[in-house]
C-alpha atoms as a PDB file:
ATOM      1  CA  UNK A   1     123.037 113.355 120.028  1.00  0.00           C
ATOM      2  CA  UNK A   2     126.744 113.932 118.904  1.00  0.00           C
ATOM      3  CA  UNK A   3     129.296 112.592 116.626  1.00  0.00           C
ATOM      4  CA  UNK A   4     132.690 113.694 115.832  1.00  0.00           C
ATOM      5  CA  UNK A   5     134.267 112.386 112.724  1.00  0.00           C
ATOM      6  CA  UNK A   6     138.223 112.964 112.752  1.00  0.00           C
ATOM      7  CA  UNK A   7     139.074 113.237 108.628  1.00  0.00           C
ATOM      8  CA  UNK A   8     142.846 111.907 109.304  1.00  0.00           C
ATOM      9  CA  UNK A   9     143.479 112.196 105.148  1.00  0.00           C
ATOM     10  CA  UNK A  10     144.714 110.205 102.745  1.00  0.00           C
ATOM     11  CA  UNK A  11     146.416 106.613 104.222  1.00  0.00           C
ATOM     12  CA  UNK A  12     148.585 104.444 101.544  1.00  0.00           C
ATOM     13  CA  UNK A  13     148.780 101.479 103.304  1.00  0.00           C
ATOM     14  CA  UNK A  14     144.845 101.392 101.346  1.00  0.00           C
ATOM     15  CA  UNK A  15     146.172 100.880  98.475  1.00  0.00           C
ATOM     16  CA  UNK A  16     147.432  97.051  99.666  1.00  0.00           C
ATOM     17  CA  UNK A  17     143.990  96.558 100.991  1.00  0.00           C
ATOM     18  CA  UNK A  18     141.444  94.236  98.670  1.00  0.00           C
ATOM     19  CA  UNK A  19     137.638  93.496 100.135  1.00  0.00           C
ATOM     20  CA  UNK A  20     135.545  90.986  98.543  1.00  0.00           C
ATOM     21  CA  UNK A  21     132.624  92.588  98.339  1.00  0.00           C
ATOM     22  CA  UNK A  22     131.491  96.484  98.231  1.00  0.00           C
ATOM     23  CA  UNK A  23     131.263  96.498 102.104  1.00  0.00           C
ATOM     24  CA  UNK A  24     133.234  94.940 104.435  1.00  0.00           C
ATOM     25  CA  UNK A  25     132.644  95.531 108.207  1.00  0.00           C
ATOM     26  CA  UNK A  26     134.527  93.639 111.548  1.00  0.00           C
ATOM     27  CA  UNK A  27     135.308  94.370 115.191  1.00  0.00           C
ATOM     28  CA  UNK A  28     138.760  93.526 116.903  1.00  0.00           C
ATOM     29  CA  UNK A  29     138.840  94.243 120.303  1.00  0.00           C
ATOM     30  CA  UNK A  30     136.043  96.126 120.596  1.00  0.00           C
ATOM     31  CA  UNK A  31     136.737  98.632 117.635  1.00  0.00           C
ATOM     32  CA  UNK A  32     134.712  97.844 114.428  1.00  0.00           C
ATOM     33  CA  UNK A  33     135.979  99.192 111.312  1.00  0.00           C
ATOM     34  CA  UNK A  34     133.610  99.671 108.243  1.00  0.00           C
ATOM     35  CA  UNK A  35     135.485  99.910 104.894  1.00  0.00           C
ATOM     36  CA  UNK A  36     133.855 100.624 101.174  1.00  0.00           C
ATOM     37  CA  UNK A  37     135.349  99.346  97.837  1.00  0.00           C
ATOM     38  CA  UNK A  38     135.354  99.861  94.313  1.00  0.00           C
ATOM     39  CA  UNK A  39     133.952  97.115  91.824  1.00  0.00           C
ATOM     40  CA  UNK A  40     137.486  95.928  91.250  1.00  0.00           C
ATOM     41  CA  UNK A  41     137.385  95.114  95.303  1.00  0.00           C
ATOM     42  CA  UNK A  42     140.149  98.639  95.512  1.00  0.00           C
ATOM     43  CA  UNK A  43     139.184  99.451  99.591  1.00  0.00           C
ATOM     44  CA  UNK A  44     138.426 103.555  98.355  1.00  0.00           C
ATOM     45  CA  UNK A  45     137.395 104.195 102.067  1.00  0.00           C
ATOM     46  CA  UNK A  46     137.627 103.199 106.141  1.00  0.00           C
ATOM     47  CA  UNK A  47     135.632 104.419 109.282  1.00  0.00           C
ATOM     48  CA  UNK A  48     136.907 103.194 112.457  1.00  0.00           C
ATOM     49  CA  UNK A  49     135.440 103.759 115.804  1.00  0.00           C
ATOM     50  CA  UNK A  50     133.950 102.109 119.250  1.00  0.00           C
ATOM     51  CA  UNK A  51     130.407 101.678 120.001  1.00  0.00           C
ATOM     52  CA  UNK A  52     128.176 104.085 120.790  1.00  0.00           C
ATOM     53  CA  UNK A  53     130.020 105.250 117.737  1.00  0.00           C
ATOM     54  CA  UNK A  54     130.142 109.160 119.452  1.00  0.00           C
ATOM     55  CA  UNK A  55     133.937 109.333 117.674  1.00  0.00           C
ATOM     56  CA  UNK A  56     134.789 107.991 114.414  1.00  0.00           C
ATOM     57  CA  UNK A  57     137.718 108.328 112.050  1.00  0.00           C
ATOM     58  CA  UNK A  58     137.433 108.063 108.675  1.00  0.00           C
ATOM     59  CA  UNK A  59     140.668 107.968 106.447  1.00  0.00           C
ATOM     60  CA  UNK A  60     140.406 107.572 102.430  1.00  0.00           C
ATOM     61  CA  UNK A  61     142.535 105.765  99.761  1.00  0.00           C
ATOM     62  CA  UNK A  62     144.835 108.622  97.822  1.00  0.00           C
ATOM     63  CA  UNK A  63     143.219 108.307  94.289  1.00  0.00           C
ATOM     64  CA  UNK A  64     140.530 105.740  94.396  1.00  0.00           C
ATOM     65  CA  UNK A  65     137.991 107.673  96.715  1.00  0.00           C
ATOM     66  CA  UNK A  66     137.772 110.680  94.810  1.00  0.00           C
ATOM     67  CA  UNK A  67     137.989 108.568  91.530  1.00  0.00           C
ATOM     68  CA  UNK A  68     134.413 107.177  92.667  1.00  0.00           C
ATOM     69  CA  UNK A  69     132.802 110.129  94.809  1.00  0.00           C
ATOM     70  CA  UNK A  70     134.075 113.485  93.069  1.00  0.00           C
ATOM     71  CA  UNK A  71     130.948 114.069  91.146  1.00  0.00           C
ATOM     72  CA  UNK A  72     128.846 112.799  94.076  1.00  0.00           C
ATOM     73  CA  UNK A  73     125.625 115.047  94.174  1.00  0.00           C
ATOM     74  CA  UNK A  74     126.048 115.503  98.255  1.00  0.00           C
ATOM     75  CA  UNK A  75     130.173 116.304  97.380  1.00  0.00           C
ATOM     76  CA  UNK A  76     132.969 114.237  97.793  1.00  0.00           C
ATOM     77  CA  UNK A  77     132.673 113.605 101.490  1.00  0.00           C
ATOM     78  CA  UNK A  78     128.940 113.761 101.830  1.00  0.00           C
ATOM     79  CA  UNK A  79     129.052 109.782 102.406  1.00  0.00           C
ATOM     80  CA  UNK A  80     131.119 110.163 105.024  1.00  0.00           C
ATOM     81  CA  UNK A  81     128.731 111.812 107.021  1.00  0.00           C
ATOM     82  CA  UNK A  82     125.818 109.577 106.042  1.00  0.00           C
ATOM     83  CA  UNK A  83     127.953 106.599 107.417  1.00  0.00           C
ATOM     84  CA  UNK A  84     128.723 108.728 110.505  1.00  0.00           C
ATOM     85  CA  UNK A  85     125.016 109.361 111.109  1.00  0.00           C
ATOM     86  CA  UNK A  86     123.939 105.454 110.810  1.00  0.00           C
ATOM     87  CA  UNK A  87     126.901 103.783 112.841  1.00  0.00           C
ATOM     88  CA  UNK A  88     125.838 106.714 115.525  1.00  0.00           C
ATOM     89  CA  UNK A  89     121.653 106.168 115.202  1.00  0.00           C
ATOM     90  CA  UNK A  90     122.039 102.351 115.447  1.00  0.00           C
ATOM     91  CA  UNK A  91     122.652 101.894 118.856  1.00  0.00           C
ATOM     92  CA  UNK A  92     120.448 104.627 120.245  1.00  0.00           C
ATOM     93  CA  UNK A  93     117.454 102.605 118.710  1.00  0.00           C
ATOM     94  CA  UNK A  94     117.239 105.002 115.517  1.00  0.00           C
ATOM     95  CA  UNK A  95     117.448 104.784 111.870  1.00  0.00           C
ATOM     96  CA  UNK A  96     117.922 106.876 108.504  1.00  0.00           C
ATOM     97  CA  UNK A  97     115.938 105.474 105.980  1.00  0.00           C
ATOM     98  CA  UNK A  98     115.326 106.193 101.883  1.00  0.00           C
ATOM     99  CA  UNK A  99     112.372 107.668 101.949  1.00  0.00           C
ATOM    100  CA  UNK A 100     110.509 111.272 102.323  1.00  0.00           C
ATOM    101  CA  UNK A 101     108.860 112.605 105.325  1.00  0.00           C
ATOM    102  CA  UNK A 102     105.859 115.023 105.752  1.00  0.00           C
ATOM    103  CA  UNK A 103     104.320 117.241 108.677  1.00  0.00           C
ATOM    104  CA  UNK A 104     100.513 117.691 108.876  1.00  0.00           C
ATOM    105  CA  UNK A 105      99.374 119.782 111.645  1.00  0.00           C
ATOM    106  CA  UNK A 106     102.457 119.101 113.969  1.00  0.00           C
ATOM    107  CA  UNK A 107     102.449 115.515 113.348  1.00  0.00           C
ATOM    108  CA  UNK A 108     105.410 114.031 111.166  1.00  0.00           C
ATOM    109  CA  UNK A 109     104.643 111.282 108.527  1.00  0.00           C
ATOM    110  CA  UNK A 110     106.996 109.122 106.835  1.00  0.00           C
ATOM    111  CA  UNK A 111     106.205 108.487 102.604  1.00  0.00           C
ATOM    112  CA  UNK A 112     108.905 105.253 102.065  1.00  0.00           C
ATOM    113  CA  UNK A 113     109.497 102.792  99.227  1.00  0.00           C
ATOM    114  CA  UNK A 114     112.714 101.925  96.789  1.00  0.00           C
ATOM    115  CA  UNK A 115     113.284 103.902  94.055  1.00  0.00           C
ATOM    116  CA  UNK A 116     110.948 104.812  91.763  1.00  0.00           C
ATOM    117  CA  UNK A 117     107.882 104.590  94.245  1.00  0.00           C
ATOM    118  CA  UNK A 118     106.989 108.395  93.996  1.00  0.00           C
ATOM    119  CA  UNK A 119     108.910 109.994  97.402  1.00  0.00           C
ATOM    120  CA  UNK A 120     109.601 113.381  95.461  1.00  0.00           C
ATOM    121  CA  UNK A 121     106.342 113.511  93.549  1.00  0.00           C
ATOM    122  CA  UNK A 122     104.647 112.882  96.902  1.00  0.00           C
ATOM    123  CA  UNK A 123     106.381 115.373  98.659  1.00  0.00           C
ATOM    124  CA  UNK A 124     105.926 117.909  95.916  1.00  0.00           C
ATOM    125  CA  UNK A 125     101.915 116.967  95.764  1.00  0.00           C
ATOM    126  CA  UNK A 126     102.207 117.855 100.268  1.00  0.00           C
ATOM    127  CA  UNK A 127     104.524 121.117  99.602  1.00  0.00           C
ATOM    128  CA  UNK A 128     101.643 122.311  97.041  1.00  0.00           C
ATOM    129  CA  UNK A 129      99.231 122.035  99.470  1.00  0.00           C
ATOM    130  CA  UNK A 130     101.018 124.000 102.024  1.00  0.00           C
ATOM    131  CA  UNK A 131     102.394 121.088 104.034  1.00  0.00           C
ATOM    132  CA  UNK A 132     106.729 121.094 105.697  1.00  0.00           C
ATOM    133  CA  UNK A 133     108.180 118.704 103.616  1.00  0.00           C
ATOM    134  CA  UNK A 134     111.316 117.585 106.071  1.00  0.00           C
ATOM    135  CA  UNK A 135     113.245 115.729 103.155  1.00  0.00           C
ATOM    136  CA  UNK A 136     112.103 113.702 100.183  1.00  0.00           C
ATOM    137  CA  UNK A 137     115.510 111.416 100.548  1.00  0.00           C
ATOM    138  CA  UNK A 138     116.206 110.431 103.779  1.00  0.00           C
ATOM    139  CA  UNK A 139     114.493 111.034 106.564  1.00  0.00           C
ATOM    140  CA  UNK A 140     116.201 110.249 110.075  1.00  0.00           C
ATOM    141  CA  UNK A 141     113.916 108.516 112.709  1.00  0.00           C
ATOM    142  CA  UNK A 142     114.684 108.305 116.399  1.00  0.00           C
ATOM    143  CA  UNK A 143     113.698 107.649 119.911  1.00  0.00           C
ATOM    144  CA  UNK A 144     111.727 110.392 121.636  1.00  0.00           C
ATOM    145  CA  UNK A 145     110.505 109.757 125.212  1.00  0.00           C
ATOM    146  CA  UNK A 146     107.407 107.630 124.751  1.00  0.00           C
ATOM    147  CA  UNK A 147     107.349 107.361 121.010  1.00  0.00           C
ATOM    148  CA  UNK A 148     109.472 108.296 117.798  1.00  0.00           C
ATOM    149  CA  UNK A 149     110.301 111.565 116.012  1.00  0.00           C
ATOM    150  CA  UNK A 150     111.357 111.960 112.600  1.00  0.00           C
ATOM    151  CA  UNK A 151     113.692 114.925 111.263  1.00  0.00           C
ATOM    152  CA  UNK A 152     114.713 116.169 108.182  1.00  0.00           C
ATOM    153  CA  UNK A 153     118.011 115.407 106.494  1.00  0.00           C
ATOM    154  CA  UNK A 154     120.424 117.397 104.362  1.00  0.00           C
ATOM    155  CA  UNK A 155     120.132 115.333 101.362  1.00  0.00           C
ATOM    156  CA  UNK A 156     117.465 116.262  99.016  1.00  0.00           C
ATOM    157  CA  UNK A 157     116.237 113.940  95.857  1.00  0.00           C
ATOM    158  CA  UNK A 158     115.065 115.464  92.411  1.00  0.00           C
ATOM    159  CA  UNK A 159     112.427 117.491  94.441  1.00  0.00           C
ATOM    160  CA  UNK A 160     115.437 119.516  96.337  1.00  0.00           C
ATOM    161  CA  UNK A 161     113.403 119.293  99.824  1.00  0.00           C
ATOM    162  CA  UNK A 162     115.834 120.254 102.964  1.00  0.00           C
ATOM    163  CA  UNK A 163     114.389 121.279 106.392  1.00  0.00           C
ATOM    164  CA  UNK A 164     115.660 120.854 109.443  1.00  0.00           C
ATOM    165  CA  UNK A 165     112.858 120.298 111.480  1.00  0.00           C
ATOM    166  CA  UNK A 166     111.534 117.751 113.296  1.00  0.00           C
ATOM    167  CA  UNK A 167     107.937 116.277 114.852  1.00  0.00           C
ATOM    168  CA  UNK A 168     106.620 113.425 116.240  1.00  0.00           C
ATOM    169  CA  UNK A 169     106.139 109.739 113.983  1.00  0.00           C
ATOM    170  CA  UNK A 170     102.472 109.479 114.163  1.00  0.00           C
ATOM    171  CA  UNK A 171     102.404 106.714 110.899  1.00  0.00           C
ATOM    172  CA  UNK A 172     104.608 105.208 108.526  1.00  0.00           C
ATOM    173  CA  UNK A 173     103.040 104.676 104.884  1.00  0.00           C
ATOM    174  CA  UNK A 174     104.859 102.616 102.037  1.00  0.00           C
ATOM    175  CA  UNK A 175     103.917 104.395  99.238  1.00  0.00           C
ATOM    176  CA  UNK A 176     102.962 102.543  95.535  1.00  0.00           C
ATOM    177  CA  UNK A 177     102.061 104.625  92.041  1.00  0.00           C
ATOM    178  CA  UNK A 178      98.172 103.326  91.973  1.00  0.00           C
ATOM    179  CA  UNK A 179      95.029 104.507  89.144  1.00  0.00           C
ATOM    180  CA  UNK A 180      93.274 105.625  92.587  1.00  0.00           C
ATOM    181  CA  UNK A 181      93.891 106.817  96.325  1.00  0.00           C
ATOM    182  CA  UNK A 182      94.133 103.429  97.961  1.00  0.00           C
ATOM    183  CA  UNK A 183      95.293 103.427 101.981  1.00  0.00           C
ATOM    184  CA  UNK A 184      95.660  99.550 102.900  1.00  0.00           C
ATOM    185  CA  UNK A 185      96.524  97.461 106.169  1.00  0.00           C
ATOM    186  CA  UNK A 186     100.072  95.725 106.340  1.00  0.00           C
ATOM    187  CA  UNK A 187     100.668  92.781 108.570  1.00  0.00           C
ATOM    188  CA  UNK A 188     103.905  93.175 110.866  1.00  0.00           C
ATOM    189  CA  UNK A 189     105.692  90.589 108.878  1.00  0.00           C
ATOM    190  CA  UNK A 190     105.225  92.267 105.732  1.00  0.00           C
ATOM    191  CA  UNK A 191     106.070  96.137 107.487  1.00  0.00           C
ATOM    192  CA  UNK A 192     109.116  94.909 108.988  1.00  0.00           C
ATOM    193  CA  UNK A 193     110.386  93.312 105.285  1.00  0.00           C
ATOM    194  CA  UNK A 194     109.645  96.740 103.790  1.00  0.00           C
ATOM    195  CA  UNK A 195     111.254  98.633 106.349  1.00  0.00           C
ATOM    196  CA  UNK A 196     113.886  97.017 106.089  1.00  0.00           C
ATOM    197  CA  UNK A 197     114.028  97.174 102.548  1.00  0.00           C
ATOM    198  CA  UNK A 198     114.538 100.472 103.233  1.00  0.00           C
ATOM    199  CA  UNK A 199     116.757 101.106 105.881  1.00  0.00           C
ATOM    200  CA  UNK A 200     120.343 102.604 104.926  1.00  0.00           C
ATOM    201  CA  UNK A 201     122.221  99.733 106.726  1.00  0.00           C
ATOM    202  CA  UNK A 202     124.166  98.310 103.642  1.00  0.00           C
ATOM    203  CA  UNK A 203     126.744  95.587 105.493  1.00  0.00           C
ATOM    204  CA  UNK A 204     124.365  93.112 107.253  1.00  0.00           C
ATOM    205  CA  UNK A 205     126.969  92.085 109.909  1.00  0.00           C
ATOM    206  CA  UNK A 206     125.750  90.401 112.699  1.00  0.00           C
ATOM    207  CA  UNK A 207     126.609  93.015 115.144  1.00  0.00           C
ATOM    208  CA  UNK A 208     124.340  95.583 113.251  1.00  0.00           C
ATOM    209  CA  UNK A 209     121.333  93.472 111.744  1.00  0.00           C
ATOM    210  CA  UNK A 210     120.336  91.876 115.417  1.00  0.00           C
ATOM    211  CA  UNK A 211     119.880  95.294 116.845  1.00  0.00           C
ATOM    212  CA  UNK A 212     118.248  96.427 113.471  1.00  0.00           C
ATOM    213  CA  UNK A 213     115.684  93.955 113.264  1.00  0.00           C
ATOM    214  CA  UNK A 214     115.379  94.870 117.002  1.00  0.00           C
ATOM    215  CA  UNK A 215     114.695  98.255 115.927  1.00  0.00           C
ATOM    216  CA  UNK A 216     112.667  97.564 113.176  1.00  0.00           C
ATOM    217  CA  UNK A 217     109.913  95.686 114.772  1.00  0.00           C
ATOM    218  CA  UNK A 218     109.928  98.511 117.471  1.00  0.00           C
ATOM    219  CA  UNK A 219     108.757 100.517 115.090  1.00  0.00           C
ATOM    220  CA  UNK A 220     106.466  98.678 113.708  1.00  0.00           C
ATOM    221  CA  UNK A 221     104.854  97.990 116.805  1.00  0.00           C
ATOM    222  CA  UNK A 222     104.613 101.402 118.236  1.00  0.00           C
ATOM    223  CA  UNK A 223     104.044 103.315 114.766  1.00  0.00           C
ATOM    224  CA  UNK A 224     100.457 102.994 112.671  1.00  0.00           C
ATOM    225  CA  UNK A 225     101.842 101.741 109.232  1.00  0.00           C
ATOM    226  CA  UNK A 226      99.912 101.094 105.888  1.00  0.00           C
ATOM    227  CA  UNK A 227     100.326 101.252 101.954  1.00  0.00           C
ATOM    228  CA  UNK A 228      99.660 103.733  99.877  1.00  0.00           C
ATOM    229  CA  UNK A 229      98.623 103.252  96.879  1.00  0.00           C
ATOM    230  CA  UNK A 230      98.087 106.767  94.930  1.00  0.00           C
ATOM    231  CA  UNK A 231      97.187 108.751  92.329  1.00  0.00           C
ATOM    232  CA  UNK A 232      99.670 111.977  91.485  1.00  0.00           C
ATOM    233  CA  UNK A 233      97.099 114.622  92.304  1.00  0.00           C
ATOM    234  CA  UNK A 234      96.159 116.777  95.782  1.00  0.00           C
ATOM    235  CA  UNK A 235      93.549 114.162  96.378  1.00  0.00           C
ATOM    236  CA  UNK A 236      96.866 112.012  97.539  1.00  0.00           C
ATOM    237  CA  UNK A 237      97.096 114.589 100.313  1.00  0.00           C
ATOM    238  CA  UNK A 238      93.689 114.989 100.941  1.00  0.00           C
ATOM    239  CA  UNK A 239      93.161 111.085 101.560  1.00  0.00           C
ATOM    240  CA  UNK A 240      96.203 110.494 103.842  1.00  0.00           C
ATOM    241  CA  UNK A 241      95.161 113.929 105.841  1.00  0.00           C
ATOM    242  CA  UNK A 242      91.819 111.885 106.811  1.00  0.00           C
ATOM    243  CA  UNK A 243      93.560 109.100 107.863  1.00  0.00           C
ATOM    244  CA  UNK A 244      96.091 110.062 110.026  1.00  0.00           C
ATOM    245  CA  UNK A 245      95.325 109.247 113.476  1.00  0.00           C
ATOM    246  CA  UNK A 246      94.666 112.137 115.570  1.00  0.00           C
END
């Protein structure tokens, strides 16, 4: 998979340009153009390009972008390649999603939930029992001949986990802080909701939630998924080791 992102600079004709909400997205004749703005609806940002998205150009507004994303953890232009790498997974049937992701003996594992659900303390409790933690932010998930592989992302959380591996998506777990090591069934209608709670698609145009949802229940129906309830102790480890499908 590639994608090229031409950085064309700053563009003042942005600083005319108002959005109503924080993102704005549209398509004229066949190029769609994704913009970001500030809370006073200032357009900071704008990534043009043509599906499958294998080019993009991303041009900035000349004081408002850096105003927002100079102190940005993943530097000032990490977003841009974050954008880059969803507009480019979308149409190849993949995803990056806010989560963490594990590997346990070759097979990749994905440990998802919103904030505050335990992805770092998980993948800390997997990395101290000598298990590849791929990322504990946001792992990237993709087609893969028959099934779906998961890789590791350059954007770590508080537990600073970066690898760039990758193995096959044997099960998908939406993790919960619990008194006890619980591993429960989902129904597809509630797996889809929380994936999609969870996938790092913020502007839900038309043209991108159809093939989303699309993707989604792919997933869902080709990947084992469950919730994980858990305590913050090895025994976490130890009880999603013995249920992973082998």
């Amino acid at each position: 998979m590639r994608c090229t992102v031409a950085c064309s600079g700053e563009n003042p004709e942005l600083c005319r340009a108002r959005a109503r909400g924080a993102w704005h997205f549209e398509q004229r004749d066949g190029e769609a153009c994704l913009m970001g703005a500030n809370p006073t609806g200032e357009v900071m940002w704008r990534m043009t390009g043509r599906a499958p998205f294998e080019h993009l150009r991303f041009e900035w507004h000349p004081t408002a972008f850096t105003e927002m994303y100079r102190n940005e953890a993943y530097g000032t232009f990490g977003i841009v390649a974050i954008l880059a790498l969803v507009l480019r997974l979308l149409p190849l049937g993949g995803l990056v999603l806010h989560g963490s992701a594990q590997v346990i003996d070759g097979s990749g594992i994905i440990c998802t939930g919103p904030s505050g659900r335990g992805k770092s303390t998980i993948s800390r409790l997997f990395h101290q029992c000598g298990r590849t933690v791929l990322t504990d932010e946001r792992p990237l998930l993709r087609r893969d001949g028959g099934g779906f592989r998961v890789y590791g992302s350059p954007w770590p959380s508080s537990g600073g986990f970066v690898a760039k591996e990758s193995a096959p998506l044997k099960k998908i777990y939406f993790i919960e802080h619990g008194s006890a090591q619980e591993i429960l069934p989902l129904t597809t209608r509630e797996a889809v909701l929380r994936l999609l709670d969870v996938a790092l698609v913020p502007w839900m145009d038309q043209a991108f939630f159809d093939p989303l949802i699309q993707t989604l229940e792919t997933v869902i129906r080709e990947v084992p998924v469950a919730l994980l309830r858990f305590r913050p102790d090895v025994s976490a480890v130890e009880a999603v080791c013995r249920d992973l499908p082998r």
